[in-house]
PDB file of N, CA and C in Angstrom:
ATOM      1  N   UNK A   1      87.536 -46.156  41.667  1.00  0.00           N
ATOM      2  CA  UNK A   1      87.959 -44.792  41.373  1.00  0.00           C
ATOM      3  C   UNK A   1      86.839 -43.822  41.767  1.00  0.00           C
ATOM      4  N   UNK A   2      87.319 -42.555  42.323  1.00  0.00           N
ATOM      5  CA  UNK A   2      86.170 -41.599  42.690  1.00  0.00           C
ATOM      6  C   UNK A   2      85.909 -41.320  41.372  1.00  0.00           C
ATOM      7  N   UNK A   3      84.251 -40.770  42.157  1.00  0.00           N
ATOM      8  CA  UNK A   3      84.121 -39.206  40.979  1.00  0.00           C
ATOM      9  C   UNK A   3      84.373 -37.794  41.311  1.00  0.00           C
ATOM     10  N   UNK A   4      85.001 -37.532  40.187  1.00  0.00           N
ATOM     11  CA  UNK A   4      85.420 -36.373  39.913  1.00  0.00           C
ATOM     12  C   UNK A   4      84.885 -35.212  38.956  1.00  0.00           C
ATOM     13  N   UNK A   5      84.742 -34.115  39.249  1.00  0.00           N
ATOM     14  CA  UNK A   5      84.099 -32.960  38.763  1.00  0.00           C
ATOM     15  C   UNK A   5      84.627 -32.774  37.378  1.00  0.00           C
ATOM     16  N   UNK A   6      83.835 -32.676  36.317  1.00  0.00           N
ATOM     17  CA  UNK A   6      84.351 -32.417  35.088  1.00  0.00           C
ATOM     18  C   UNK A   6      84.864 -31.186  34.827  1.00  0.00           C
ATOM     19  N   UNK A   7      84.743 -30.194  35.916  1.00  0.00           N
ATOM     20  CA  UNK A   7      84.977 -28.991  36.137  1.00  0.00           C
ATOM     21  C   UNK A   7      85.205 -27.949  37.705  1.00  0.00           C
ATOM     22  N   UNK A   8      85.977 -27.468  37.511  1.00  0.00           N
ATOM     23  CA  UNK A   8      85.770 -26.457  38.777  1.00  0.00           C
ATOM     24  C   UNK A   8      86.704 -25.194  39.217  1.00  0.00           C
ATOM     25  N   UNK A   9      85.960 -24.486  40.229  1.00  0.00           N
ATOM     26  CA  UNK A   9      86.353 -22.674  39.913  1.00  0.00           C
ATOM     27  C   UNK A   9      86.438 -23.039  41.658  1.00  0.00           C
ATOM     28  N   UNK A  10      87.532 -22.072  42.071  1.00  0.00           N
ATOM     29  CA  UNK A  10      87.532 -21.634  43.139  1.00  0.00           C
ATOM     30  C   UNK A  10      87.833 -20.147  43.088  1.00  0.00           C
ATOM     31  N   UNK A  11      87.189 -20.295  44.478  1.00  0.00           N
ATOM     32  CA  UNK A  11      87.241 -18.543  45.035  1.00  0.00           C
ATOM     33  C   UNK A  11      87.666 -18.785  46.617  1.00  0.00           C
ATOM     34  N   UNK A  12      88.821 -17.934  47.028  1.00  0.00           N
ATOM     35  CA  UNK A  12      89.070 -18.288  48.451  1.00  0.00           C
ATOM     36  C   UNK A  12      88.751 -19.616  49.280  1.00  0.00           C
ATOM     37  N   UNK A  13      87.683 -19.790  50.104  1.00  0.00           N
ATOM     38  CA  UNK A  13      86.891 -20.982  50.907  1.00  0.00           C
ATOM     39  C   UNK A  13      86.112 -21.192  50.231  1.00  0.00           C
ATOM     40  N   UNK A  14      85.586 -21.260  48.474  1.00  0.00           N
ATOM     41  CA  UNK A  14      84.092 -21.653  48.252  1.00  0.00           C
ATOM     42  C   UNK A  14      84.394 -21.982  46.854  1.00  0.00           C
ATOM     43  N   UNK A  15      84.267 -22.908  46.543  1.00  0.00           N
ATOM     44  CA  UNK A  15      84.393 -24.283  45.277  1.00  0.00           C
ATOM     45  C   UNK A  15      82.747 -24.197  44.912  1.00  0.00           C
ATOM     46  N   UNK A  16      83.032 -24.130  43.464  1.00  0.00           N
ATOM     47  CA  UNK A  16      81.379 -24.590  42.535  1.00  0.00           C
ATOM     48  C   UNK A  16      82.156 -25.677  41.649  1.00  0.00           C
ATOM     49  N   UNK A  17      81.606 -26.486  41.482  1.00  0.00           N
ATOM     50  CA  UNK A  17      82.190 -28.070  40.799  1.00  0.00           C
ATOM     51  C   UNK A  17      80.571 -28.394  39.786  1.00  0.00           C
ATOM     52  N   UNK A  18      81.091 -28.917  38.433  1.00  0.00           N
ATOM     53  CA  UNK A  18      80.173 -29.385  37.877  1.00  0.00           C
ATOM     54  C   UNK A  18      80.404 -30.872  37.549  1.00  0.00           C
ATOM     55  N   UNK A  19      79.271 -32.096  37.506  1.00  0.00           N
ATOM     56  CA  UNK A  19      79.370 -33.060  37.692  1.00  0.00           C
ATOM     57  C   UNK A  19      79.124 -33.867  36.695  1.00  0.00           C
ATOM     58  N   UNK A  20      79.319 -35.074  36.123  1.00  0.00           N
ATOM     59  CA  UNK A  20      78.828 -36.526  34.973  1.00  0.00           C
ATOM     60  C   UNK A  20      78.046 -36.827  35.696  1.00  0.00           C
ATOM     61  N   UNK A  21      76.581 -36.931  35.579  1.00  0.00           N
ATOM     62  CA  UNK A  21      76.146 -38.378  36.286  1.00  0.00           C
ATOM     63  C   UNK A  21      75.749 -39.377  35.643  1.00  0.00           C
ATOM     64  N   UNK A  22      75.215 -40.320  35.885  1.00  0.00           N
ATOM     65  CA  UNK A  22      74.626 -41.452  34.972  1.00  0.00           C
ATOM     66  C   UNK A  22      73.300 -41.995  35.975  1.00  0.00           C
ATOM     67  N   UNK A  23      72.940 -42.048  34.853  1.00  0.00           N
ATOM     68  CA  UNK A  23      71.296 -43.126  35.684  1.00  0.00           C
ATOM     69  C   UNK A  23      70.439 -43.976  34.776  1.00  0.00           C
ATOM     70  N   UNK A  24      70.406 -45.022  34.702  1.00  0.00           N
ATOM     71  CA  UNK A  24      69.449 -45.940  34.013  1.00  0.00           C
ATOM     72  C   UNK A  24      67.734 -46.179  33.538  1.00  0.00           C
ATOM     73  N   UNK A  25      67.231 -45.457  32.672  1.00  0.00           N
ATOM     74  CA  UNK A  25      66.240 -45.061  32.666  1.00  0.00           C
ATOM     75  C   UNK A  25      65.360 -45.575  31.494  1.00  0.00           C
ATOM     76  N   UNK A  26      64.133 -46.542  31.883  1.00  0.00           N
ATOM     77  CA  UNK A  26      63.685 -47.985  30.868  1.00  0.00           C
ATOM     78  C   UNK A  26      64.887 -48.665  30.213  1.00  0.00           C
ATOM     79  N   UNK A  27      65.937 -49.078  31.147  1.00  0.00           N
ATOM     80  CA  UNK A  27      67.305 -49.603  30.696  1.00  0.00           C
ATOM     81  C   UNK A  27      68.075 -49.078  29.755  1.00  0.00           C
ATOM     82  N   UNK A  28      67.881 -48.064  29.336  1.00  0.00           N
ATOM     83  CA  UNK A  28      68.972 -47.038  28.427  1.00  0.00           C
ATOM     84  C   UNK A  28      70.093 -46.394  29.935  1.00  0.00           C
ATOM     85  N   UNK A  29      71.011 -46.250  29.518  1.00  0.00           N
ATOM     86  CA  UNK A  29      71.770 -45.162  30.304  1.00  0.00           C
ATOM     87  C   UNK A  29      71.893 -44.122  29.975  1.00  0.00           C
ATOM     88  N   UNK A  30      71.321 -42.937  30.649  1.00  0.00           N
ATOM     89  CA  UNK A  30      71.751 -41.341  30.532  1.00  0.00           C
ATOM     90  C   UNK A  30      72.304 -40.858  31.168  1.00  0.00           C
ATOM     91  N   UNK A  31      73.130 -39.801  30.521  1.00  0.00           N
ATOM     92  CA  UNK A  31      73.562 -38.660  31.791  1.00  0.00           C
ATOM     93  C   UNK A  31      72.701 -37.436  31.824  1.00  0.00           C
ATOM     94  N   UNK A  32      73.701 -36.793  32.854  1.00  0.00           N
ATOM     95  CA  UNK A  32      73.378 -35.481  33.030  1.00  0.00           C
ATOM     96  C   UNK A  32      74.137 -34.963  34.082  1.00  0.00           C
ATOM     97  N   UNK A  33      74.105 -33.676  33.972  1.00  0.00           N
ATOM     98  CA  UNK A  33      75.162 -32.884  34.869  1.00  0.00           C
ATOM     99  C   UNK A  33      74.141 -32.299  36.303  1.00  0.00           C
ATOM    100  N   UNK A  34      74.605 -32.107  37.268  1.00  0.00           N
ATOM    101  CA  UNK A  34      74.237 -31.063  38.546  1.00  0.00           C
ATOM    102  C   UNK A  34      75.832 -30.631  38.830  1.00  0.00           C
ATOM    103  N   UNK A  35      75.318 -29.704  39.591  1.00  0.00           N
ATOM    104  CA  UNK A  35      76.669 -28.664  40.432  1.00  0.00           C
ATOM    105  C   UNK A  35      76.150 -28.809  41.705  1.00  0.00           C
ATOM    106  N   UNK A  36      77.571 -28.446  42.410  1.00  0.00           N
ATOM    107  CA  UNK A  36      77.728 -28.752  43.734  1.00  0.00           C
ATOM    108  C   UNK A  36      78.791 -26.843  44.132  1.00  0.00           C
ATOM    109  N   UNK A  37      78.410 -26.577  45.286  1.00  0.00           N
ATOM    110  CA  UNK A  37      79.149 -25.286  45.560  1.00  0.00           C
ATOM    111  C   UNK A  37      79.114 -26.180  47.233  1.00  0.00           C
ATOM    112  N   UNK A  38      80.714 -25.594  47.712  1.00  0.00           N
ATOM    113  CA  UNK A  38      81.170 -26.452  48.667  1.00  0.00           C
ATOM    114  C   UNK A  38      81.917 -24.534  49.411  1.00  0.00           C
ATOM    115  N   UNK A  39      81.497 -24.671  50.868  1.00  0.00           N
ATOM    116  CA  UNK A  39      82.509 -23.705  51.724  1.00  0.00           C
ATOM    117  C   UNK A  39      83.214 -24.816  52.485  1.00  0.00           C
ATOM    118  N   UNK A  40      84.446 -24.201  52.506  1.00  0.00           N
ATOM    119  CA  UNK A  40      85.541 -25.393  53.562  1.00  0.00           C
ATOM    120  C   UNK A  40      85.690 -24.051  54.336  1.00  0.00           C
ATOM    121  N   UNK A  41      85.582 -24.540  55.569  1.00  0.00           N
ATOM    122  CA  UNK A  41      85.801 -24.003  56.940  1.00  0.00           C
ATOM    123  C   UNK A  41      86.401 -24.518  58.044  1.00  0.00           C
ATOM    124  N   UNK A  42      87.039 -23.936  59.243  1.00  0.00           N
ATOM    125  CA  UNK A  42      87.907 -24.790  60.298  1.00  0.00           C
ATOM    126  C   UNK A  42      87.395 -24.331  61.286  1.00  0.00           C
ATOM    127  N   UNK A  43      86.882 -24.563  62.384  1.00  0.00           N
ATOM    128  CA  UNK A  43      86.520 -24.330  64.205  1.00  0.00           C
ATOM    129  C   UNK A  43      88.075 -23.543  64.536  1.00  0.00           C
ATOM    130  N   UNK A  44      87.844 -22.636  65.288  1.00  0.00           N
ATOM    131  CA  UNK A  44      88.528 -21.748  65.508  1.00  0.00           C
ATOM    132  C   UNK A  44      90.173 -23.020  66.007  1.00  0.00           C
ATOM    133  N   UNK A  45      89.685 -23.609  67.471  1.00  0.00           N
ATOM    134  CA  UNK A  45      90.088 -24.235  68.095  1.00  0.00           C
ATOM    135  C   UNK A  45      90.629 -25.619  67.946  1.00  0.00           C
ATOM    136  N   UNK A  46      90.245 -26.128  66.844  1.00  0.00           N
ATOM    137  CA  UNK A  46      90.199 -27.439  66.177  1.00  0.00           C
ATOM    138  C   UNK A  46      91.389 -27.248  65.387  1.00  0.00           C
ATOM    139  N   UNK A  47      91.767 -28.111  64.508  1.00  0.00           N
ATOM    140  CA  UNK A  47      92.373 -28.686  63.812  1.00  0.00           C
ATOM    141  C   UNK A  47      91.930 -29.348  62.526  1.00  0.00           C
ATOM    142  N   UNK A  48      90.791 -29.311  62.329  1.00  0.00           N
ATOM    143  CA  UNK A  48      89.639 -29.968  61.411  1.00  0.00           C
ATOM    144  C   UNK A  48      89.262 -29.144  60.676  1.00  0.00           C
ATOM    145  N   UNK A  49      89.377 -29.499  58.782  1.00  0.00           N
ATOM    146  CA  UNK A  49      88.670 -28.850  57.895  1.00  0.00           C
ATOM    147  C   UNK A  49      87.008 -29.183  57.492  1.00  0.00           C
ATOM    148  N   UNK A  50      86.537 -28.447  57.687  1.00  0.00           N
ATOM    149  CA  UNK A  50      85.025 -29.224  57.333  1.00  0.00           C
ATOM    150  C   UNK A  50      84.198 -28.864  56.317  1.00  0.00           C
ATOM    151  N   UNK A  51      83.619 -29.126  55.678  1.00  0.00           N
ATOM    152  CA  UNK A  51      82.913 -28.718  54.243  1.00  0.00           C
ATOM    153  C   UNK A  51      81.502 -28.596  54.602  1.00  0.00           C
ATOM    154  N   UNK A  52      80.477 -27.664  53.880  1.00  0.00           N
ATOM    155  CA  UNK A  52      79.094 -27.316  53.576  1.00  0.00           C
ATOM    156  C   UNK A  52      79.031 -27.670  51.967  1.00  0.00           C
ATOM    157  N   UNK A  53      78.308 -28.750  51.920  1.00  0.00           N
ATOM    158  CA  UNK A  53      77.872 -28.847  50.828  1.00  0.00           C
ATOM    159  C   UNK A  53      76.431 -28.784  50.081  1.00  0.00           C
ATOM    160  N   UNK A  54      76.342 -28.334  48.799  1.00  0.00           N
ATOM    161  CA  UNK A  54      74.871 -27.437  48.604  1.00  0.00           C
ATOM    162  C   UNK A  54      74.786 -28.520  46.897  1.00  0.00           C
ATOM    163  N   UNK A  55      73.825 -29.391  46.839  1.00  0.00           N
ATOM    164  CA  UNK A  55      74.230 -29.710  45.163  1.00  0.00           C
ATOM    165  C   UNK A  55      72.718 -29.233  44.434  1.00  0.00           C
ATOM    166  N   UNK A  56      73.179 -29.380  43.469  1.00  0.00           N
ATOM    167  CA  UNK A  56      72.166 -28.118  42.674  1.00  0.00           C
ATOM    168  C   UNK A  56      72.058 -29.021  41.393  1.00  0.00           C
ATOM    169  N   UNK A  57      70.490 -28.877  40.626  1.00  0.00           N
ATOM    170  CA  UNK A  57      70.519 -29.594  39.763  1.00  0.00           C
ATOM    171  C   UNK A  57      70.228 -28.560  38.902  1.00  0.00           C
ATOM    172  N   UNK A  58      69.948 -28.412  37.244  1.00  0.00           N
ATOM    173  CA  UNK A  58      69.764 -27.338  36.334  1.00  0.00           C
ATOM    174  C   UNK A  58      69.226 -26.307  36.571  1.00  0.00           C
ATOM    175  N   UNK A  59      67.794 -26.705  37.049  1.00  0.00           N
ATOM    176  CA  UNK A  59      66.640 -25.933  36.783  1.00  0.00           C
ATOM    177  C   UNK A  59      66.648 -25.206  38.692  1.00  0.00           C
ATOM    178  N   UNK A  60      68.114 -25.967  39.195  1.00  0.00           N
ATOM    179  CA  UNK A  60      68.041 -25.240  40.876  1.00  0.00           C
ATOM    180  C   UNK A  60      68.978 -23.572  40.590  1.00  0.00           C
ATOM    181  N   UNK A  61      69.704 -23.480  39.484  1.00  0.00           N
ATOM    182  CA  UNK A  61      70.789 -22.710  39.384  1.00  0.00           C
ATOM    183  C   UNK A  61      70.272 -21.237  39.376  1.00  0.00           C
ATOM    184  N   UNK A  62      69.450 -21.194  38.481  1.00  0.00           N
ATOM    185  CA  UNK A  62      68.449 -19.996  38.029  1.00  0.00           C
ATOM    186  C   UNK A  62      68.085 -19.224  39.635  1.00  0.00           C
ATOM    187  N   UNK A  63      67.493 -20.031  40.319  1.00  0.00           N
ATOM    188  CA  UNK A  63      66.740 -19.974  41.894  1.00  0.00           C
ATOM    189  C   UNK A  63      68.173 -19.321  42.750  1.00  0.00           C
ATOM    190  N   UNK A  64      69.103 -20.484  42.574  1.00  0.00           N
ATOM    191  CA  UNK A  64      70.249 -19.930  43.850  1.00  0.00           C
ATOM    192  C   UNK A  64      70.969 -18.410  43.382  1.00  0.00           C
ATOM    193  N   UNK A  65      71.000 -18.508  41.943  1.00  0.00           N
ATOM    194  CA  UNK A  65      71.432 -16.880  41.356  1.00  0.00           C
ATOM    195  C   UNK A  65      70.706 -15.699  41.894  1.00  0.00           C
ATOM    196  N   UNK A  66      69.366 -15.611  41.966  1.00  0.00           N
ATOM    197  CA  UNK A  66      68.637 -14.789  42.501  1.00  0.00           C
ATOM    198  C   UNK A  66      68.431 -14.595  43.750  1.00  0.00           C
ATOM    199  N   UNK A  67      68.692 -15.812  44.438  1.00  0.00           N
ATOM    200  CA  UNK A  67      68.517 -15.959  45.461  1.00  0.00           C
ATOM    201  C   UNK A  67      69.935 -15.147  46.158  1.00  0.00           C
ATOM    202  N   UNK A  68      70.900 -15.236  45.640  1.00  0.00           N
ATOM    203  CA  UNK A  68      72.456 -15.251  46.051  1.00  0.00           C
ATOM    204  C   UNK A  68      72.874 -13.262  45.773  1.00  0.00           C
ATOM    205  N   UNK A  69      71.751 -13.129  44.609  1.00  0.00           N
ATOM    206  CA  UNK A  69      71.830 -11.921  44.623  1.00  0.00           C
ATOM    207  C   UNK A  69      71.298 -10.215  45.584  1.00  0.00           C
ATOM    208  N   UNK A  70      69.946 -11.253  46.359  1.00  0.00           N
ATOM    209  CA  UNK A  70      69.048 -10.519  47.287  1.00  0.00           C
ATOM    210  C   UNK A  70      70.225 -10.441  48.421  1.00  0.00           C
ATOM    211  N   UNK A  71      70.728 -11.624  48.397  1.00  0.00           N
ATOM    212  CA  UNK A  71      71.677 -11.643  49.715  1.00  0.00           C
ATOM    213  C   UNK A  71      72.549 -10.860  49.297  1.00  0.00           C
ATOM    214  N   UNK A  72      73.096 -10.143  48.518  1.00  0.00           N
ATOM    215  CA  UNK A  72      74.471  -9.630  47.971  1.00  0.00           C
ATOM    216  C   UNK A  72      73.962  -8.789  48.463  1.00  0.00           C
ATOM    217  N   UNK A  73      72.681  -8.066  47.408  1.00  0.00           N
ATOM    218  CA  UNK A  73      72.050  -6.565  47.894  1.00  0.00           C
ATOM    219  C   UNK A  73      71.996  -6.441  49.167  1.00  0.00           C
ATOM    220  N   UNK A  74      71.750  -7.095  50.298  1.00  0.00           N
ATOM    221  CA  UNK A  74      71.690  -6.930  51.530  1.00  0.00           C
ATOM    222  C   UNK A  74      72.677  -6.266  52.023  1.00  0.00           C
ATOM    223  N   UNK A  75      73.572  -7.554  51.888  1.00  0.00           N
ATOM    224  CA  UNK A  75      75.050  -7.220  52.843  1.00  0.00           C
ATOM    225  C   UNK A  75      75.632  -5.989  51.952  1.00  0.00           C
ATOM    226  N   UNK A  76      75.367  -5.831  51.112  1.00  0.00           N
ATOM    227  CA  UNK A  76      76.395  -4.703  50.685  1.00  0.00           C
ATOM    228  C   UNK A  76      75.833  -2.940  50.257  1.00  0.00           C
ATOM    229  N   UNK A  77      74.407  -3.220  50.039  1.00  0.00           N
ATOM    230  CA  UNK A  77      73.744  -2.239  49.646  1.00  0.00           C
ATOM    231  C   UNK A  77      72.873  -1.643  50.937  1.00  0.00           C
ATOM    232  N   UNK A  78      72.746  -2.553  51.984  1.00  0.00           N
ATOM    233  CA  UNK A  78      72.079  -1.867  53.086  1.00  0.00           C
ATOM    234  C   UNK A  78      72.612  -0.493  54.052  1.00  0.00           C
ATOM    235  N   UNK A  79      72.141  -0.137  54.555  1.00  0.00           N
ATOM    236  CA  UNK A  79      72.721   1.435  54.913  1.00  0.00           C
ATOM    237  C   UNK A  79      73.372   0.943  56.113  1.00  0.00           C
ATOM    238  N   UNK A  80      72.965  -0.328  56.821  1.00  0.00           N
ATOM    239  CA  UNK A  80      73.769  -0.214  57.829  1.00  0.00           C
ATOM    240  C   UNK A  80      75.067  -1.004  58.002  1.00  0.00           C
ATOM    241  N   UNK A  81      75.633  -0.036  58.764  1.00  0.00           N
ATOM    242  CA  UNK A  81      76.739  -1.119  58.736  1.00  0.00           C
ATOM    243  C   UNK A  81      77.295  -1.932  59.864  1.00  0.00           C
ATOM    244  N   UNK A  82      77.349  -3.546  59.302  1.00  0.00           N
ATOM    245  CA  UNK A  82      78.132  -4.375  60.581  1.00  0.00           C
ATOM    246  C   UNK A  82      79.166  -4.752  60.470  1.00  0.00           C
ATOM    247  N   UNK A  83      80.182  -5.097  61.070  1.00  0.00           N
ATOM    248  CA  UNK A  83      80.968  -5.734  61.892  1.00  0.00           C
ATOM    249  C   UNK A  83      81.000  -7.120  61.189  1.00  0.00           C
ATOM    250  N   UNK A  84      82.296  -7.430  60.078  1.00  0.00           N
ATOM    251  CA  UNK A  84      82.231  -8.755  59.086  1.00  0.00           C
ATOM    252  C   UNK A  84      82.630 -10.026  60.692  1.00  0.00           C
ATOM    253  N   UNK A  85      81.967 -10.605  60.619  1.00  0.00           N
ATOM    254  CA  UNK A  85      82.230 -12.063  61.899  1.00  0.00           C
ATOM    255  C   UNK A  85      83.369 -12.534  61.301  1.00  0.00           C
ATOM    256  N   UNK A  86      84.562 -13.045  61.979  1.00  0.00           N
ATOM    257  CA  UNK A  86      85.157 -13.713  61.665  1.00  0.00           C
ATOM    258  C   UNK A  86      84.804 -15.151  61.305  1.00  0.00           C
ATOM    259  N   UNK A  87      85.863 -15.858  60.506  1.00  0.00           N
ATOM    260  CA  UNK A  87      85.503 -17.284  59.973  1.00  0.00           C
ATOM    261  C   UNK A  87      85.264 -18.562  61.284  1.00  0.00           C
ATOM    262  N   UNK A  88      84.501 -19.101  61.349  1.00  0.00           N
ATOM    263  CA  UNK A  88      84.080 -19.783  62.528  1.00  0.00           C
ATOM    264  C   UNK A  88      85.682 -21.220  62.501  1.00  0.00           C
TER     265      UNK A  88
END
């Protein structure tokens, strides 16, 4: 049986999924969770869906928020304006 996300949100092309994991540690078993944020995209010309996948562990989430936010300010707060690219 796969694994499967104990959770997940979509937005258009871009999935954030949160995860169970397990790992064996001085022979106890623990878990713990990471997230995964996935874009599905298609080649113009193709026929093929293809995924970007990004997985993120707790202490990565904090980082990609801020990080995700400079980029927001960019694209949306900068004076200039471009031309949105279409989806590849």
């Amino acid at each position: 049986m796969a694994n499967r996300p104990i959770k997940k949100w979509r937005s258009g092309n871009m999935e954030a999924a949160i995860w169970l994991n397990e790992r064996k540690n001085d022979g106890d078993k623990i878990q713990f969770k990471t997230a995964s944020l996935t874009r599905n995209w298609k080649k113009k010309d193709e026929d093929i869906w293809r995924s970007d996948v990004i997985n993120l562990r707790r202490m990565d989430v904090p980082k990609a928020i801020v990080l995700l936010q400079k980029i927001q300010e960019e694209l949306y707060l900068s004076s200039e304006e471009v031309q949105e690219e279409k989806e590849e």
